[in-house]
N, C-alpha and C. Protein backbone atom coordinates (compact mmCIF):
# COMPACT_ATOMS: atom_id res chain seq x y z
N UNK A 1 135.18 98.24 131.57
CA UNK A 1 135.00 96.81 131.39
C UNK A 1 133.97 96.60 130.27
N UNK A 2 134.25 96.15 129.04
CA UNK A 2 133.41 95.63 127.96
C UNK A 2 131.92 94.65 128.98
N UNK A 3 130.78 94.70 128.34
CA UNK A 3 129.80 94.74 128.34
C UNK A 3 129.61 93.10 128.01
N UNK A 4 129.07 92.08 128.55
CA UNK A 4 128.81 91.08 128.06
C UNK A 4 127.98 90.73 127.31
N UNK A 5 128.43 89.88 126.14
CA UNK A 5 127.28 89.86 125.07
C UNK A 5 126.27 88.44 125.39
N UNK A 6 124.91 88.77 125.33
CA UNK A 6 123.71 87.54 125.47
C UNK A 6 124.28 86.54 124.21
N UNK A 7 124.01 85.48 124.71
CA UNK A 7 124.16 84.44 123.96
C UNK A 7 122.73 84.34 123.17
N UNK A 8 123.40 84.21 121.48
CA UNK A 8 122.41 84.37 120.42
C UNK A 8 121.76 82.97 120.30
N UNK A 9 119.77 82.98 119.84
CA UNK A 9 119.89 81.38 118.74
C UNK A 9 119.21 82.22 117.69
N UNK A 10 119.42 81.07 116.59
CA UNK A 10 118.97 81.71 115.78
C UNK A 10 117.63 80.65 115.13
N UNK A 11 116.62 81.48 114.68
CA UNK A 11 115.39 80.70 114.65
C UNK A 11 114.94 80.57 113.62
N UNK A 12 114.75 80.00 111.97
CA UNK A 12 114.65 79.79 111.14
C UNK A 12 113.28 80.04 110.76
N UNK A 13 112.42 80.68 109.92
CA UNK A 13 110.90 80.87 110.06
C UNK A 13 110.53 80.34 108.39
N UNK A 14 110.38 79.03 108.22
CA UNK A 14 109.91 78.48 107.26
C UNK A 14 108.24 78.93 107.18
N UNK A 15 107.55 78.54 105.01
CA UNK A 15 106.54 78.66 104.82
C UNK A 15 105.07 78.65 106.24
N UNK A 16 104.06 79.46 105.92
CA UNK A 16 103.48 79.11 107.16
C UNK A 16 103.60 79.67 108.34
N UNK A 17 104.62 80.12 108.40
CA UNK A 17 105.04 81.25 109.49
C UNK A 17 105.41 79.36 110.85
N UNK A 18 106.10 77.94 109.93
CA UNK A 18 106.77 77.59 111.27
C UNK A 18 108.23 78.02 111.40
N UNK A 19 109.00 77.89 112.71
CA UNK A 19 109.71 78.62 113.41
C UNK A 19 110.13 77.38 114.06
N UNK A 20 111.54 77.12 113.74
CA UNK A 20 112.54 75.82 113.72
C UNK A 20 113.73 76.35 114.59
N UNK A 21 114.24 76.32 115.55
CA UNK A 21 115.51 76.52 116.29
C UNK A 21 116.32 75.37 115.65
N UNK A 22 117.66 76.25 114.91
CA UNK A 22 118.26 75.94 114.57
C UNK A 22 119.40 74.99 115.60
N UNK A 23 120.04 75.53 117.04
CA UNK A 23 120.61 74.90 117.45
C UNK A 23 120.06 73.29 118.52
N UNK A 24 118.80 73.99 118.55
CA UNK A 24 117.64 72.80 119.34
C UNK A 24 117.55 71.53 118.50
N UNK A 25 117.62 72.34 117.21
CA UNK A 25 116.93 70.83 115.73
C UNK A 25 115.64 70.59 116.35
N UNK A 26 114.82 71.60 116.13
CA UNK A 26 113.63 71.50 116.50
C UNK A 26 112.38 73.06 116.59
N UNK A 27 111.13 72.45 115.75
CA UNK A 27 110.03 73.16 115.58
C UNK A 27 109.56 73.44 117.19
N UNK A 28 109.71 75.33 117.45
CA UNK A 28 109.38 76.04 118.09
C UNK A 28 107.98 77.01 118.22
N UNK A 29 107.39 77.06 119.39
CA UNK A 29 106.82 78.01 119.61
C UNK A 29 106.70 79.61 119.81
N UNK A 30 106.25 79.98 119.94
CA UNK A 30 106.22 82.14 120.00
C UNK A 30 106.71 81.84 121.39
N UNK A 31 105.55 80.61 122.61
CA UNK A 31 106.04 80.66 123.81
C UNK A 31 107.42 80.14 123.90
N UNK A 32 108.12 79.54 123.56
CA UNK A 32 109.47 78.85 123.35
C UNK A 32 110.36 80.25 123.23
N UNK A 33 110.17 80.97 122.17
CA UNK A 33 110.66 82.24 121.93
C UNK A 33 111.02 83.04 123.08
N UNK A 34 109.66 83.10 123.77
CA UNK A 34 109.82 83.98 125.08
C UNK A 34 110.39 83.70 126.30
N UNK A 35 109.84 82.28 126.24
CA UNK A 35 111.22 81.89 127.52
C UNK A 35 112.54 81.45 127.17
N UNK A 36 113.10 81.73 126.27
CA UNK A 36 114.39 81.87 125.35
C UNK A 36 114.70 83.49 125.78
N UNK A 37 113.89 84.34 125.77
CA UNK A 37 114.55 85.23 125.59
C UNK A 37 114.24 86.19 127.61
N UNK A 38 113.54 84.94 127.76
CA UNK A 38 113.25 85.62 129.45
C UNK A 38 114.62 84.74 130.51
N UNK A 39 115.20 83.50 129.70
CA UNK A 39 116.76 82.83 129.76
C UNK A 39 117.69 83.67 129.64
N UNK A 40 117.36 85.27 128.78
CA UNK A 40 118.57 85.97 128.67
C UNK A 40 119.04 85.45 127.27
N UNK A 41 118.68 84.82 126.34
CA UNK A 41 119.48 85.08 124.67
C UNK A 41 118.63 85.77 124.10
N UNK A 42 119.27 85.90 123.04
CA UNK A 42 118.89 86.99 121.91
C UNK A 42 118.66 85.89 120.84
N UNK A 43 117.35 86.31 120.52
CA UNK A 43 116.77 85.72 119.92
C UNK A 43 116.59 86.21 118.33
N UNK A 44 117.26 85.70 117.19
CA UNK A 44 117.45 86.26 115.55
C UNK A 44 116.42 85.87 114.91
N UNK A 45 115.32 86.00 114.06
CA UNK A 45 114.62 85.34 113.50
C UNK A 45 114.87 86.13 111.95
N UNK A 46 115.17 84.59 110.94
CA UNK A 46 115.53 84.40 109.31
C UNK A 46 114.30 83.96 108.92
N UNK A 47 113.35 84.80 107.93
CA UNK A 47 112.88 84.00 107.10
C UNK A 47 113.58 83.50 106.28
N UNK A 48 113.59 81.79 105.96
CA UNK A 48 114.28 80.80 104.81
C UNK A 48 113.96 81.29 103.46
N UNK A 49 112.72 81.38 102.84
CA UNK A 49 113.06 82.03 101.71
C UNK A 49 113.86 83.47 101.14
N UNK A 50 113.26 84.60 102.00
CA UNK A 50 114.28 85.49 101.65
C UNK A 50 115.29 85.93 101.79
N UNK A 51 115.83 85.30 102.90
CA UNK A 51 116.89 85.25 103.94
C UNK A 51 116.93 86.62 104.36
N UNK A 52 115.73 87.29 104.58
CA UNK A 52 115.34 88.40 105.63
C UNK A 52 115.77 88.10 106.99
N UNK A 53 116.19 89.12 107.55
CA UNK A 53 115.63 89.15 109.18
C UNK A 53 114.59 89.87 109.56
N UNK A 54 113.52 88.75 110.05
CA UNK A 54 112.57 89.13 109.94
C UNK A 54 112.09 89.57 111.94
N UNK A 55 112.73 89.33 113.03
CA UNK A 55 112.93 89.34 114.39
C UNK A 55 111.87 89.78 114.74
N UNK A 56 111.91 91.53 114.41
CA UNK A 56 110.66 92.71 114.98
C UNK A 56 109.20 92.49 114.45
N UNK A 57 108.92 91.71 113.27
CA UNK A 57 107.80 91.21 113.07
C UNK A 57 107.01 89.59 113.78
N UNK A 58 107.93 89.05 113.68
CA UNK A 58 107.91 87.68 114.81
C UNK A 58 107.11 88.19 116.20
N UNK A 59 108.40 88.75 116.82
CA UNK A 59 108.27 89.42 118.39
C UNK A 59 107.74 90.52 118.24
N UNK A 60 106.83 90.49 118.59
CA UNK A 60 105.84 92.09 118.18
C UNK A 60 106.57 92.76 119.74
N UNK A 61 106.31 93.92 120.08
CA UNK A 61 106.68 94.48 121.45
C UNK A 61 105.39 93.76 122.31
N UNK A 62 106.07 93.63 123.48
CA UNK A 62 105.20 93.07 124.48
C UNK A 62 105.02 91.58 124.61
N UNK A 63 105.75 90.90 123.28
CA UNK A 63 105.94 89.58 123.91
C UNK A 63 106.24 88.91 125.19
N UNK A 64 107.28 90.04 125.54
CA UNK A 64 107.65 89.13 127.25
C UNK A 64 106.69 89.65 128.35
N UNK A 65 105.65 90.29 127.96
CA UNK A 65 104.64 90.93 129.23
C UNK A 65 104.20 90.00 129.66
């Protein structure tokens, strides 16, 4: 049986290091982040200028501790 996939958002990280949820239409928190991702999605983070994914620097390990 295939594996179910977490439902993605994806989080936009404008100048400044703010952090915009794209499907919310709305400026987010690190805590927002975490209970996003303690909901069970997977959480993408784009920096806008370089169109990096920038995720593992955002969420350092141990965010959800």
């Amino acid at each position: 049986m295939p594996r179910k996939r977490r439902p993605r958002r994806l989080i936009n990280r404008y100048a400044a290091s703010r952090l915009y949820d794209v499907e919310a239409r709305a400026y987010v928190t690190l805590d927002h982040l975490k209970d996003l991702r303690s909901a069970g999605y997977e959480v993408v983070v784009r920096e806008v200028e370089t169109g990096r994914f920038v995720t593992q620097d955002v969420l350092k390990p141990g965010l959800d501790a």
